[in-house]
C-alpha atoms as a PDB file:
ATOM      1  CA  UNK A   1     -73.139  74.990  57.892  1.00  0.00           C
ATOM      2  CA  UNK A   2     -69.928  77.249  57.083  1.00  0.00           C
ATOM      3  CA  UNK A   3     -67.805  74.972  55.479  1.00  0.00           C
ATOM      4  CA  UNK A   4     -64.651  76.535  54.685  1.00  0.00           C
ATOM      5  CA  UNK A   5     -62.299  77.006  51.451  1.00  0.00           C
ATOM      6  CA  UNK A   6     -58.718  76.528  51.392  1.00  0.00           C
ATOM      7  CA  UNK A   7     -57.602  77.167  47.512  1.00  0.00           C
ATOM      8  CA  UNK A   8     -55.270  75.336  46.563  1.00  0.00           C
ATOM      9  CA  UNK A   9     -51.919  76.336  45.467  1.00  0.00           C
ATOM     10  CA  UNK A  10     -53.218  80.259  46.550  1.00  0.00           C
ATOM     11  CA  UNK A  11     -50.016  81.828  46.772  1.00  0.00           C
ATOM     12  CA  UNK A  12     -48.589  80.839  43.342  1.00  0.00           C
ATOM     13  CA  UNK A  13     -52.030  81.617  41.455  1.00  0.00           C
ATOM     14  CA  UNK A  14     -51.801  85.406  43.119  1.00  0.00           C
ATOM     15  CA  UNK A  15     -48.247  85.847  42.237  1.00  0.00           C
ATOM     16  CA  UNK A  16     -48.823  84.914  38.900  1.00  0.00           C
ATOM     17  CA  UNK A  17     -51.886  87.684  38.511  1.00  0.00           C
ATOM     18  CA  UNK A  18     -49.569  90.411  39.054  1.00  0.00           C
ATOM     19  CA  UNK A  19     -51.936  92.315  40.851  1.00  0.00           C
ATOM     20  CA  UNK A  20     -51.175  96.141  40.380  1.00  0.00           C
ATOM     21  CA  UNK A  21     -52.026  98.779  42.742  1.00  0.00           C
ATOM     22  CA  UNK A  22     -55.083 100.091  40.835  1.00  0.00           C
ATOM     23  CA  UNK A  23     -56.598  97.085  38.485  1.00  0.00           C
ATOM     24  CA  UNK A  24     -59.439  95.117  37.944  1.00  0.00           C
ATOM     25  CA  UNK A  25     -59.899  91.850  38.381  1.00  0.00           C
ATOM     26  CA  UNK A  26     -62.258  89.377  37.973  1.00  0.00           C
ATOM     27  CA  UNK A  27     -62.178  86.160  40.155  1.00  0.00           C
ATOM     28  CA  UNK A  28     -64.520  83.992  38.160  1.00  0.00           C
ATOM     29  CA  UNK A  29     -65.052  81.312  40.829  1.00  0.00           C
ATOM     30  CA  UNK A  30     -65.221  82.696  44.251  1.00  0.00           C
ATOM     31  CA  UNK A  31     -66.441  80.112  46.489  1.00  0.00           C
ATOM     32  CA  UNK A  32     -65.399  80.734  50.055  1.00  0.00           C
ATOM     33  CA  UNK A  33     -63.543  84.239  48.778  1.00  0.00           C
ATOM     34  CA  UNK A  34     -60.288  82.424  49.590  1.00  0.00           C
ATOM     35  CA  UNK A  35     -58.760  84.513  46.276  1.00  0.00           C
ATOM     36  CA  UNK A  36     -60.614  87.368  46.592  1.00  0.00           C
ATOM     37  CA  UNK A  37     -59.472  88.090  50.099  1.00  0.00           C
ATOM     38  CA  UNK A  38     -56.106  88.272  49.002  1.00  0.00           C
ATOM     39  CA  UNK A  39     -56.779  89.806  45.671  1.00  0.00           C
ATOM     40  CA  UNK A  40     -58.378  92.534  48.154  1.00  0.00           C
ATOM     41  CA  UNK A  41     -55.071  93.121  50.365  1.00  0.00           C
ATOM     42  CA  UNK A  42     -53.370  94.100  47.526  1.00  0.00           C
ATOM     43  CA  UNK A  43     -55.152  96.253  45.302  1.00  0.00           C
ATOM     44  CA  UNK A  44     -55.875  99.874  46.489  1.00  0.00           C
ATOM     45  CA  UNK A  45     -58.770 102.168  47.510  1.00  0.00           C
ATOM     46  CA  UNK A  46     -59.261 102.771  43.093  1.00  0.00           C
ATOM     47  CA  UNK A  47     -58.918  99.245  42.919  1.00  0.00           C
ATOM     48  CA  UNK A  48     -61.523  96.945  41.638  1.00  0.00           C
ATOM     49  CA  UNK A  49     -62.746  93.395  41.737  1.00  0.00           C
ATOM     50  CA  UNK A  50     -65.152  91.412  40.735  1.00  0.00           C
ATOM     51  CA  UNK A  51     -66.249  88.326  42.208  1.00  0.00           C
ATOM     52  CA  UNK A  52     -68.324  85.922  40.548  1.00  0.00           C
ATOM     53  CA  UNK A  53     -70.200  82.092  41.156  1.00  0.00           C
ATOM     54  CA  UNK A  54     -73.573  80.498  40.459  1.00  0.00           C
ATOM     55  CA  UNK A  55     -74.042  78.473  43.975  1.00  0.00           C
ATOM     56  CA  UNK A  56     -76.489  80.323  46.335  1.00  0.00           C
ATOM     57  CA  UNK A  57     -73.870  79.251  49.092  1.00  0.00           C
ATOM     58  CA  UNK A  58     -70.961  81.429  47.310  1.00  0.00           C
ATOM     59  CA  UNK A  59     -73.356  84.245  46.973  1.00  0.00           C
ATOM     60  CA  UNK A  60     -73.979  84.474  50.737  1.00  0.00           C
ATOM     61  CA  UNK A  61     -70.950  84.254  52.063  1.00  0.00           C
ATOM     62  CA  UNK A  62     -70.010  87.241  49.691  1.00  0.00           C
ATOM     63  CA  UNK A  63     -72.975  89.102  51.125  1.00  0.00           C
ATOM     64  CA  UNK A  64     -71.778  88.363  54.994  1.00  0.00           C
ATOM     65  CA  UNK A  65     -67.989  88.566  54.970  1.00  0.00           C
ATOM     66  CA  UNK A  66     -66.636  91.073  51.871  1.00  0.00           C
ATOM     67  CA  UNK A  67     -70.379  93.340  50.931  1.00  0.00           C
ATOM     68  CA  UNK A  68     -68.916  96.045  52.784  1.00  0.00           C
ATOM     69  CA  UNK A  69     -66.106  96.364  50.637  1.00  0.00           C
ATOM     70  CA  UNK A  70     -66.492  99.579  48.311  1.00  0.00           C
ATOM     71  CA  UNK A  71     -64.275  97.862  45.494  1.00  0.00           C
ATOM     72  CA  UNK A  72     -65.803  94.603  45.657  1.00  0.00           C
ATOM     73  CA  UNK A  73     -68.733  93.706  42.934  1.00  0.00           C
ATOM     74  CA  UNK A  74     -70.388  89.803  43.439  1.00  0.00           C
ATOM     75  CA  UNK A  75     -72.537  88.700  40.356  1.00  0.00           C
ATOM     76  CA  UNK A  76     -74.481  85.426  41.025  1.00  0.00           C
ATOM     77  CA  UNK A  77     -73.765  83.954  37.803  1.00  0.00           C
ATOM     78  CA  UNK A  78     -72.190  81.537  35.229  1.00  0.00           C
ATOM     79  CA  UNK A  79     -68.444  82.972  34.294  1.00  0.00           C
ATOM     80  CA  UNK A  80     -69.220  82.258  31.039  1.00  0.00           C
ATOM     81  CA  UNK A  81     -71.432  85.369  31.148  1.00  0.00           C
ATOM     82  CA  UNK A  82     -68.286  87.280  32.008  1.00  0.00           C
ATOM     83  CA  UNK A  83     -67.787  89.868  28.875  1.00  0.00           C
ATOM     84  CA  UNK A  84     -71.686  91.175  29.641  1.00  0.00           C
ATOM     85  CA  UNK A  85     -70.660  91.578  33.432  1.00  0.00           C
ATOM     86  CA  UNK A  86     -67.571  93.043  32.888  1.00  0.00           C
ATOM     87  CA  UNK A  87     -69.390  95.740  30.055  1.00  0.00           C
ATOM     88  CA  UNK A  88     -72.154  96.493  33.307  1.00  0.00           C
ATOM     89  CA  UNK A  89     -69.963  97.508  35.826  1.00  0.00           C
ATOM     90  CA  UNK A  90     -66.138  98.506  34.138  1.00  0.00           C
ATOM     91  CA  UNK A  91     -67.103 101.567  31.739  1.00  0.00           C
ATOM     92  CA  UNK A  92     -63.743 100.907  29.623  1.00  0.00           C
ATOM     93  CA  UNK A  93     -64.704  97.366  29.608  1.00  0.00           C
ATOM     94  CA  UNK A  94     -60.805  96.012  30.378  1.00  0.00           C
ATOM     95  CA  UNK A  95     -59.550  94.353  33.265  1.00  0.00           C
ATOM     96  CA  UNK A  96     -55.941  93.791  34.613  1.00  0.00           C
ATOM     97  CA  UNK A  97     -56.675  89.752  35.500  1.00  0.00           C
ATOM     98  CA  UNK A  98     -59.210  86.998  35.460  1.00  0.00           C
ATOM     99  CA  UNK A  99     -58.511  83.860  37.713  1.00  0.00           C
ATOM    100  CA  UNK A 100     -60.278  80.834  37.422  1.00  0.00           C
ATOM    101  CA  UNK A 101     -60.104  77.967  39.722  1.00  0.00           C
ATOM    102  CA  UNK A 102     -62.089  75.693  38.046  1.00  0.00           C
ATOM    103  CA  UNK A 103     -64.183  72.324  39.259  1.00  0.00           C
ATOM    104  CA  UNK A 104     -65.733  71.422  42.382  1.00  0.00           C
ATOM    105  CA  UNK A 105     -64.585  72.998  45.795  1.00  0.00           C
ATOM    106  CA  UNK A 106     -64.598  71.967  49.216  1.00  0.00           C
ATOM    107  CA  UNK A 107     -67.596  73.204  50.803  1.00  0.00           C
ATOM    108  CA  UNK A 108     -69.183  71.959  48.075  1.00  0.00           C
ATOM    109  CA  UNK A 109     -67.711  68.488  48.521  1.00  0.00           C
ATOM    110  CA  UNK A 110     -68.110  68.739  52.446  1.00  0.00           C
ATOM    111  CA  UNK A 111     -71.980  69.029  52.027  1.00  0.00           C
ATOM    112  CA  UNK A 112     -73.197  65.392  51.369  1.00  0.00           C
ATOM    113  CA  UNK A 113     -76.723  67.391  50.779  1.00  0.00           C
ATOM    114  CA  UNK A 114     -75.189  68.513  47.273  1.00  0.00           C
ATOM    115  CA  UNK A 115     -74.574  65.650  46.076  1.00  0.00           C
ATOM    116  CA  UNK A 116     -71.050  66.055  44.555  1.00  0.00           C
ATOM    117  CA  UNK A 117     -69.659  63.540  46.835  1.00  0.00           C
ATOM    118  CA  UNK A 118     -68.945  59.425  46.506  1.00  0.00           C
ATOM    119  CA  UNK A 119     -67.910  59.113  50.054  1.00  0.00           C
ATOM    120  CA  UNK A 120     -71.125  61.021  51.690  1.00  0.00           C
ATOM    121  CA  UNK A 121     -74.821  59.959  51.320  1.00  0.00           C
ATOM    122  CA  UNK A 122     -76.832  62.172  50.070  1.00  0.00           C
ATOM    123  CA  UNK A 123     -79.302  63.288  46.959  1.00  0.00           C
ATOM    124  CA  UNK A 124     -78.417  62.737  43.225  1.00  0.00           C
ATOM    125  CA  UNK A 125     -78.105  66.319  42.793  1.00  0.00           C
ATOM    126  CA  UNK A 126     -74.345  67.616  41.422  1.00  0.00           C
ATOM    127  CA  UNK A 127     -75.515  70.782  40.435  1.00  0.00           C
ATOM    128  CA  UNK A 128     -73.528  74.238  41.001  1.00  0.00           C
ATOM    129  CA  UNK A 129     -76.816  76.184  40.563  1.00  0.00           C
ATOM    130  CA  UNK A 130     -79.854  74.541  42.559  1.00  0.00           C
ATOM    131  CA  UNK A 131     -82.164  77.340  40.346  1.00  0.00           C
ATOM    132  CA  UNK A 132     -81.945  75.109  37.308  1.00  0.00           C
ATOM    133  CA  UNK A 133     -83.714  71.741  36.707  1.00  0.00           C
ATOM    134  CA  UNK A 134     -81.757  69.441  35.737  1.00  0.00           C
ATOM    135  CA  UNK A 135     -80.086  66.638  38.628  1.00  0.00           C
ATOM    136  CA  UNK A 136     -77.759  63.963  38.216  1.00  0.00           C
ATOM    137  CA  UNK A 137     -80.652  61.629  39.127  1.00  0.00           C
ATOM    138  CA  UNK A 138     -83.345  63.581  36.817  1.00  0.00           C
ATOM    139  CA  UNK A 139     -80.777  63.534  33.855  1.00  0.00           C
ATOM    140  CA  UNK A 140     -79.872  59.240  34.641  1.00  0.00           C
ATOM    141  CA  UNK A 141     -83.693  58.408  34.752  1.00  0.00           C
ATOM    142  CA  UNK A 142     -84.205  60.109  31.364  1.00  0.00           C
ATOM    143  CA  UNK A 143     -81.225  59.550  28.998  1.00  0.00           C
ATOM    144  CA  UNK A 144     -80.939  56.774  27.149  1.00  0.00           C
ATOM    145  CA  UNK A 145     -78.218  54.219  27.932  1.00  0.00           C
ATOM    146  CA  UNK A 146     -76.020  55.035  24.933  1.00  0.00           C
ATOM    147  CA  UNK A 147     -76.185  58.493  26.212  1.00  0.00           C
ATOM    148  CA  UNK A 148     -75.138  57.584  29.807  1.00  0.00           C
ATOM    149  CA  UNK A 149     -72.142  55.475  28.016  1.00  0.00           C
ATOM    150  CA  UNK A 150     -70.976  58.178  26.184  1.00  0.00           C
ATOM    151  CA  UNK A 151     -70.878  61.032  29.016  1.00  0.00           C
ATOM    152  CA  UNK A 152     -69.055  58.433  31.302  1.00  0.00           C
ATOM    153  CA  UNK A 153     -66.546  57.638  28.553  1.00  0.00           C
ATOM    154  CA  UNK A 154     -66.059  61.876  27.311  1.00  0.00           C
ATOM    155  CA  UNK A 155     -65.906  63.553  30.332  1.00  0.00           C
ATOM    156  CA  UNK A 156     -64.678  60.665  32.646  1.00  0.00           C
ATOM    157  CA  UNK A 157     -62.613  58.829  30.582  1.00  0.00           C
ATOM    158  CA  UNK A 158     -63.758  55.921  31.888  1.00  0.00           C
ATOM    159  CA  UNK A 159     -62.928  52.352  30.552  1.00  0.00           C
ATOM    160  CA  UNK A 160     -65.899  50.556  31.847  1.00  0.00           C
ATOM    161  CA  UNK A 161     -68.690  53.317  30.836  1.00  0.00           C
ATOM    162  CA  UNK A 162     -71.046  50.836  29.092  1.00  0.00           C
ATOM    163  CA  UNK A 163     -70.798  48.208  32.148  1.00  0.00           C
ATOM    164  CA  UNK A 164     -72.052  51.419  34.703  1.00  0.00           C
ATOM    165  CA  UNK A 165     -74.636  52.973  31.925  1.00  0.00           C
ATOM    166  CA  UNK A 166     -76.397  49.706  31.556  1.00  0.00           C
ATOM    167  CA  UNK A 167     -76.063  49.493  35.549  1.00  0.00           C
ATOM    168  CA  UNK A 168     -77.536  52.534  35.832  1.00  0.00           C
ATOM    169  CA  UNK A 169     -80.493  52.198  33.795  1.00  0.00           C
ATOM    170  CA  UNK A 170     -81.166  48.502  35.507  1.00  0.00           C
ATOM    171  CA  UNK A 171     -81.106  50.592  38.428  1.00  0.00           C
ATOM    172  CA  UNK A 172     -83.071  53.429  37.643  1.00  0.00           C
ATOM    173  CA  UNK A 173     -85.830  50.711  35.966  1.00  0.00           C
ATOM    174  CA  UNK A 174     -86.171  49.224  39.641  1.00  0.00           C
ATOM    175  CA  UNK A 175     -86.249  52.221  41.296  1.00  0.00           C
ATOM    176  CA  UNK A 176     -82.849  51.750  43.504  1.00  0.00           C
ATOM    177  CA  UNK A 177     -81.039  54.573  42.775  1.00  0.00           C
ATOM    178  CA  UNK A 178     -81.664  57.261  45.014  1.00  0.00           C
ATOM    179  CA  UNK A 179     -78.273  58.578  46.556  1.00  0.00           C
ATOM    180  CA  UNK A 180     -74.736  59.257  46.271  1.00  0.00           C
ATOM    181  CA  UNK A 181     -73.750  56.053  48.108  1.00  0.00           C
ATOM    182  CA  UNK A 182     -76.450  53.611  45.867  1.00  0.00           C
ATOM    183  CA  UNK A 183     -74.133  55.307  42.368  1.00  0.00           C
ATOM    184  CA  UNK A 184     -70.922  54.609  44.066  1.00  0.00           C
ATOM    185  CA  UNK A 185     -71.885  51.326  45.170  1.00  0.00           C
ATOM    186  CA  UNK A 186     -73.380  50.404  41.859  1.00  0.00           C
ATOM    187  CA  UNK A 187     -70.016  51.311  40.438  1.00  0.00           C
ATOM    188  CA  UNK A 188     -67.984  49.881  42.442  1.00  0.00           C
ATOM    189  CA  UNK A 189     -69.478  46.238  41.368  1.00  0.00           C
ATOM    190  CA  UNK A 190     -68.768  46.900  37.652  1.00  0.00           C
ATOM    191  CA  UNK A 191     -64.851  46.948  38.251  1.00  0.00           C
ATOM    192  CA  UNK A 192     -63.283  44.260  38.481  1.00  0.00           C
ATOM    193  CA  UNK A 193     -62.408  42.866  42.432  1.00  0.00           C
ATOM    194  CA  UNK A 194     -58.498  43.320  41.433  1.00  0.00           C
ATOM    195  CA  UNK A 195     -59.296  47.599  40.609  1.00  0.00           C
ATOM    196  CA  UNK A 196     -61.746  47.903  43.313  1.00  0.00           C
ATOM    197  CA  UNK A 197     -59.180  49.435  45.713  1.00  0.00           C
ATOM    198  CA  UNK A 198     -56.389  51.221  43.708  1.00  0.00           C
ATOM    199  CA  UNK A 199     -58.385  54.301  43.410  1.00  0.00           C
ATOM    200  CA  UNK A 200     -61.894  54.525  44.100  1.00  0.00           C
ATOM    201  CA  UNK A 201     -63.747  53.448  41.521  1.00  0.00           C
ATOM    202  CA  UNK A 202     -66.611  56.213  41.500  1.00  0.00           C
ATOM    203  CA  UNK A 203     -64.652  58.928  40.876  1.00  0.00           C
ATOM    204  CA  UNK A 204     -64.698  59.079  37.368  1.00  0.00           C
ATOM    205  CA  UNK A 205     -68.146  58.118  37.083  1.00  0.00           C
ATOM    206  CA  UNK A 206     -69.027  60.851  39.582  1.00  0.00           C
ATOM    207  CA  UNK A 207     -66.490  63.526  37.344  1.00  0.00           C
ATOM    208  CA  UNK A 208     -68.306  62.579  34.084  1.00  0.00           C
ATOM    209  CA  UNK A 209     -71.703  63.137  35.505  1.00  0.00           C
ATOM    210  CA  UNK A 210     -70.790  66.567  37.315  1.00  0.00           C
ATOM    211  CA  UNK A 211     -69.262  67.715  34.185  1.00  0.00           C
ATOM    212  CA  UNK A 212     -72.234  66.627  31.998  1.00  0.00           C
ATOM    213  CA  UNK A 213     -74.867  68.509  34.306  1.00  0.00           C
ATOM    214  CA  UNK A 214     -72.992  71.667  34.603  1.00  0.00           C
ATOM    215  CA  UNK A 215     -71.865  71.904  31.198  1.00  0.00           C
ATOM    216  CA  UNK A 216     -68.316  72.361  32.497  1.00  0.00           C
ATOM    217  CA  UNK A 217     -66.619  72.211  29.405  1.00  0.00           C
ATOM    218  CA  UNK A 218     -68.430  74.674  27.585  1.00  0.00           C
ATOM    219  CA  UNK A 219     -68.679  77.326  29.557  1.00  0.00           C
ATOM    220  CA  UNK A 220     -64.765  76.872  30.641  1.00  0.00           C
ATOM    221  CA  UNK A 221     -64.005  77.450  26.328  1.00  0.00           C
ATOM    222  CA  UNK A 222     -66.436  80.533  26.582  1.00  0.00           C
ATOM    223  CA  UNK A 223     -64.656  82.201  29.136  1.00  0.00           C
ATOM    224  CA  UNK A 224     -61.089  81.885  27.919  1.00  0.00           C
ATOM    225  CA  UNK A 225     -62.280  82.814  23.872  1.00  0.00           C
ATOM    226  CA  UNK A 226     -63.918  86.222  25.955  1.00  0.00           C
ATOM    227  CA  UNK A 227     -61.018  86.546  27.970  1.00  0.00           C
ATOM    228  CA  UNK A 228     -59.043  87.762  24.789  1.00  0.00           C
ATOM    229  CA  UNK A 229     -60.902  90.908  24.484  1.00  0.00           C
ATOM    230  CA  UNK A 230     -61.382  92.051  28.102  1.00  0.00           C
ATOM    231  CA  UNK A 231     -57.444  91.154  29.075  1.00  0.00           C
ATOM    232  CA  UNK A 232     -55.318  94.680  28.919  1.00  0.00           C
ATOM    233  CA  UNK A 233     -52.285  94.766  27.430  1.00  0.00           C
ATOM    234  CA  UNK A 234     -50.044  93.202  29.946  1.00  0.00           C
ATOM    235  CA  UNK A 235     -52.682  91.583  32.141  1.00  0.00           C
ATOM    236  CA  UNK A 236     -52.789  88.388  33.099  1.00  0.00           C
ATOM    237  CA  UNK A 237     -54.709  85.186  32.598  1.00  0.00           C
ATOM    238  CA  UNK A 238     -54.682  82.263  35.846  1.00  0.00           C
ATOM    239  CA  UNK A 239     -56.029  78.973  35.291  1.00  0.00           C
ATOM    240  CA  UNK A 240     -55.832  76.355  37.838  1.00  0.00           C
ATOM    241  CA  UNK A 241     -57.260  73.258  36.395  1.00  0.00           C
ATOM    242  CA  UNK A 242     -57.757  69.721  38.456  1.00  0.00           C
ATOM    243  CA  UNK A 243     -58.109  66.760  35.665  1.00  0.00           C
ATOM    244  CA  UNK A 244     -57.128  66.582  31.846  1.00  0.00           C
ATOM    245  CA  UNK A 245     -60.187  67.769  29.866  1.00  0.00           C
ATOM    246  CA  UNK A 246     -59.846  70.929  31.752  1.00  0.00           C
ATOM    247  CA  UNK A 247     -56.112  71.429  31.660  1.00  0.00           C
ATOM    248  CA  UNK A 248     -56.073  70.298  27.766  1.00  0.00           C
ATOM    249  CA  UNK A 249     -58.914  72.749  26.788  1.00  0.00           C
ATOM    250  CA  UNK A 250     -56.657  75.801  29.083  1.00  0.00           C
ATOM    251  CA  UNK A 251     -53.331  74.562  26.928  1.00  0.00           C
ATOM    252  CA  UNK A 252     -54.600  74.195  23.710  1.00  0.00           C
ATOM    253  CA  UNK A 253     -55.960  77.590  24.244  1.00  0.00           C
ATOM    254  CA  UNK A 254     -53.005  79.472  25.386  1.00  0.00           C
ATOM    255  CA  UNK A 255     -50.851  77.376  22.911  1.00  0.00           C
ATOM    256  CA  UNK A 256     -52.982  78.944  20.222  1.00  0.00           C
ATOM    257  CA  UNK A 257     -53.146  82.456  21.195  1.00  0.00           C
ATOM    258  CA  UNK A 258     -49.218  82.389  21.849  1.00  0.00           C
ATOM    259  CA  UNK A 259     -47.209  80.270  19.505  1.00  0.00           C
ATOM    260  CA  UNK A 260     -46.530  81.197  16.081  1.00  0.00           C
ATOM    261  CA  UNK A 261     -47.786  78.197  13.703  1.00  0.00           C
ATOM    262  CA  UNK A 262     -44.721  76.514  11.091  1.00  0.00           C
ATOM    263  CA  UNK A 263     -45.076  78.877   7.722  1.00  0.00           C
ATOM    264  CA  UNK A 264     -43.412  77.338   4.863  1.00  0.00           C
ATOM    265  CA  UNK A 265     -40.182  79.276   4.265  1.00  0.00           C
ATOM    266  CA  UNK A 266     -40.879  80.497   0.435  1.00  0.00           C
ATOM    267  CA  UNK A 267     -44.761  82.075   1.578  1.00  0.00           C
ATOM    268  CA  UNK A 268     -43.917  85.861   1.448  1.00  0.00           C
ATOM    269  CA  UNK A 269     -45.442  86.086   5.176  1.00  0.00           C
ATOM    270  CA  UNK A 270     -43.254  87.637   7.875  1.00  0.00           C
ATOM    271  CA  UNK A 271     -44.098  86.538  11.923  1.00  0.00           C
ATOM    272  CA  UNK A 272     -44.096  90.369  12.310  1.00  0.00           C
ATOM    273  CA  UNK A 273     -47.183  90.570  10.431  1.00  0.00           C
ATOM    274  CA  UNK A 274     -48.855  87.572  12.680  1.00  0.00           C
ATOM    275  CA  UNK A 275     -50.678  89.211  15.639  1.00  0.00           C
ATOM    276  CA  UNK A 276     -50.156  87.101  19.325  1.00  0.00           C
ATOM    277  CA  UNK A 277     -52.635  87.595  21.684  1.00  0.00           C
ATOM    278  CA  UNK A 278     -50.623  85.984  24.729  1.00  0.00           C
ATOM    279  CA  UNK A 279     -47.180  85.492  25.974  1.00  0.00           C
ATOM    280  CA  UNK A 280     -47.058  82.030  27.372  1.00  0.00           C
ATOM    281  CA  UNK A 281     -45.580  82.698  31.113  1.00  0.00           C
ATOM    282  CA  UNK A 282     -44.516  79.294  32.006  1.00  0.00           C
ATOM    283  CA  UNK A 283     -45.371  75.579  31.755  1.00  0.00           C
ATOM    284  CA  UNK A 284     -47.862  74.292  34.165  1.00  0.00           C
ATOM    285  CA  UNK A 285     -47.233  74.624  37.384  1.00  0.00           C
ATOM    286  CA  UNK A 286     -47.448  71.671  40.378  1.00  0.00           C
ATOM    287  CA  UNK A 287     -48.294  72.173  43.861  1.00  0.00           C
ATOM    288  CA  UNK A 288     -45.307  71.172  46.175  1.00  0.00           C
ATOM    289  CA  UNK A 289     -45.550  68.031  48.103  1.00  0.00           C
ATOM    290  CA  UNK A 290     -46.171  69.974  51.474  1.00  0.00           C
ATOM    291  CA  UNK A 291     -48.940  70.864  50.219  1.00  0.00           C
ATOM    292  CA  UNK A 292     -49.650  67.688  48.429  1.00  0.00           C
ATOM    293  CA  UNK A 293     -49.268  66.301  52.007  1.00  0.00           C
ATOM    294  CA  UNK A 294     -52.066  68.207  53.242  1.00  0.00           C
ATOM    295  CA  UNK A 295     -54.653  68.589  50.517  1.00  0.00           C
ATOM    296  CA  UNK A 296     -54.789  65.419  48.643  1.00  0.00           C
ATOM    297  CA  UNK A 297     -56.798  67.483  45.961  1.00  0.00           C
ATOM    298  CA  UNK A 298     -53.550  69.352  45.179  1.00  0.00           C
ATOM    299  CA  UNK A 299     -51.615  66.028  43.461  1.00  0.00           C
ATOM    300  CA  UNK A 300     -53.741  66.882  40.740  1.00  0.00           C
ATOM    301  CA  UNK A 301     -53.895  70.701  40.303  1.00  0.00           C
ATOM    302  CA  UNK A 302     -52.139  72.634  37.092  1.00  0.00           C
ATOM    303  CA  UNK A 303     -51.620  76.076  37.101  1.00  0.00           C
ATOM    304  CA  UNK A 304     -51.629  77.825  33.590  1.00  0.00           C
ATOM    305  CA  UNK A 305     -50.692  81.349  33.449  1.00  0.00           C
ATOM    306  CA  UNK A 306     -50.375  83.862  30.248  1.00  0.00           C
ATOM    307  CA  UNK A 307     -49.748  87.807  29.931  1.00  0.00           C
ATOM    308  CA  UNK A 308     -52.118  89.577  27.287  1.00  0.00           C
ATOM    309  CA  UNK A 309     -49.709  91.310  24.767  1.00  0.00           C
END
């Protein structure tokens, strides 16, 4: 099926790239091309963009609706491979803009087959790149129930991660968890009757797991620490982030690369002699509540934006 992409908070994250008439960009998580479409209407014929994702899915819809394009490039691969990609096809190896527009996206939610979502049956699958091995499923039936505990707690935050990891592996030992619905139902009996409705209780759960597989975290601290070399002077950085790990690990980042640290007044060091990497453009960013109103995944979306220096 063509499920369909509407980014979220699109306008502001192109405004804040500052696309210029003849720069290259690199939109790190394509999906449906939703940015890249518009990155495309305003760059010109020397223009350049490149587009890049690990799902299959992404890749063909690059290859059916923007192939034709002269100045767009698609790599099928992880963003945190962007410096090598970047060296292949840009000879000075610079670029004017990366965006990144990070987590899960609709079609990918849409598709109960891929197994990212709580309210769909389907397989125990959660991964971005169906070339690699390891499923949420594969990786519950193997990892030890400490293990399980701990990736529910890290990347989900969740309170009640060694109530769903033993669960799980009671589960898993009877051979009863085989989709998305049996995980989310499973969960759902660990909270309390009294949390059961306020939000739904799988969605942490689900977020940890996701994470885990994908090694989310990682690869998101690869791509911003390459970012500082392949950023031009006066190019821009766009993160758009959807929970806290994410938007802490973009912050701390930018914070770092822009913000001179306290010196102790009698040290004979002057800030001119500190080197910045980034200007800090604003603070995080909120989508508005009419679009809030119409894309419950916006509530939760930050948008982080700095300007290489």
């Amino acid at each position: 099926m063509n499920y369909t992409h509407n980014p979220v908070m699109l306008n502001k994250s192109i405004e804040s790239l500052n696309v210029i008439n003849d720069g290259v960009y690199v939109d790190c998580t394509f999906g449906r091309g939703g940015h890249s479409k518009h990155i495309l209407e305003k760059i010109g014929s020397n223009g350049k963009l490149i587009a890049i994702d690990k799902d299959e899915d992404a890749e063909k819809h690059a290859q059916d609706y923007f192939i034709n394009d002269s100045r767009f490039i698609f790599v099928r691969s992880n963003f945190s491979n962007i410096e090598s990609i970047v060296e292949k096809y840009i000879p000075e190896k610079k670029v004017n803009g990366i965006l990144l527009d990070l987590g899960v996206s609709s079609p990918q939610l849409e598709n109960a087959e891929r197994g990212f979502s709580f309210m769909k049956a389907g397989p125990l699958d959660m991964r971005m790149d169906r070339t690699t091995i390891m499923t949420a499923l594969i990786w519950m039936q193997e990892a030890e129930l400490q293990d399980i505990s701990r990736v529910l707690k890290l990347y989900g935050e969740e309170r009640y991660s060694n109530k769903i990891a033993e669960a799980i592996k009671k589960a898993v030992s009877e051979n009863l968890l085989k989709t998305t619905t049996d995980l989310s139902e499973l969960i759902k009996k660990c909270y309390p009757k009294k949390e059961r409705y306020k939000k739904n209780p799988a969605t942490k759960s689900f977020q940890a797991i996701r994470i885990y597989i994908n090694n989310e975290l990682k690869e998101l601290e690869k791509v911003l620490e390459d970012s500082l070399k392949l950023i031009t002077e006066g190019g821009r950085l766009v993160v758009i982030s959807f929970h806290s790990l994410e938007d802490r690990i973009v912050k701390n980042f930018i914070n770092k690369n822009s913000m001179i640290k306290n010196i102790p007044s009698k040290l004979p060091v002057r800030n001119l002699n500190i080197k910045l990497n980034f200007k800090k453009i604003n603070i995080a960013l909120k989508a508005s509540d009419e679009e809030i109103a119409e894309n419950k995944r916006a509530r939760s979306a930050r948008l982080r934006v700095a300007e290489k220096i």
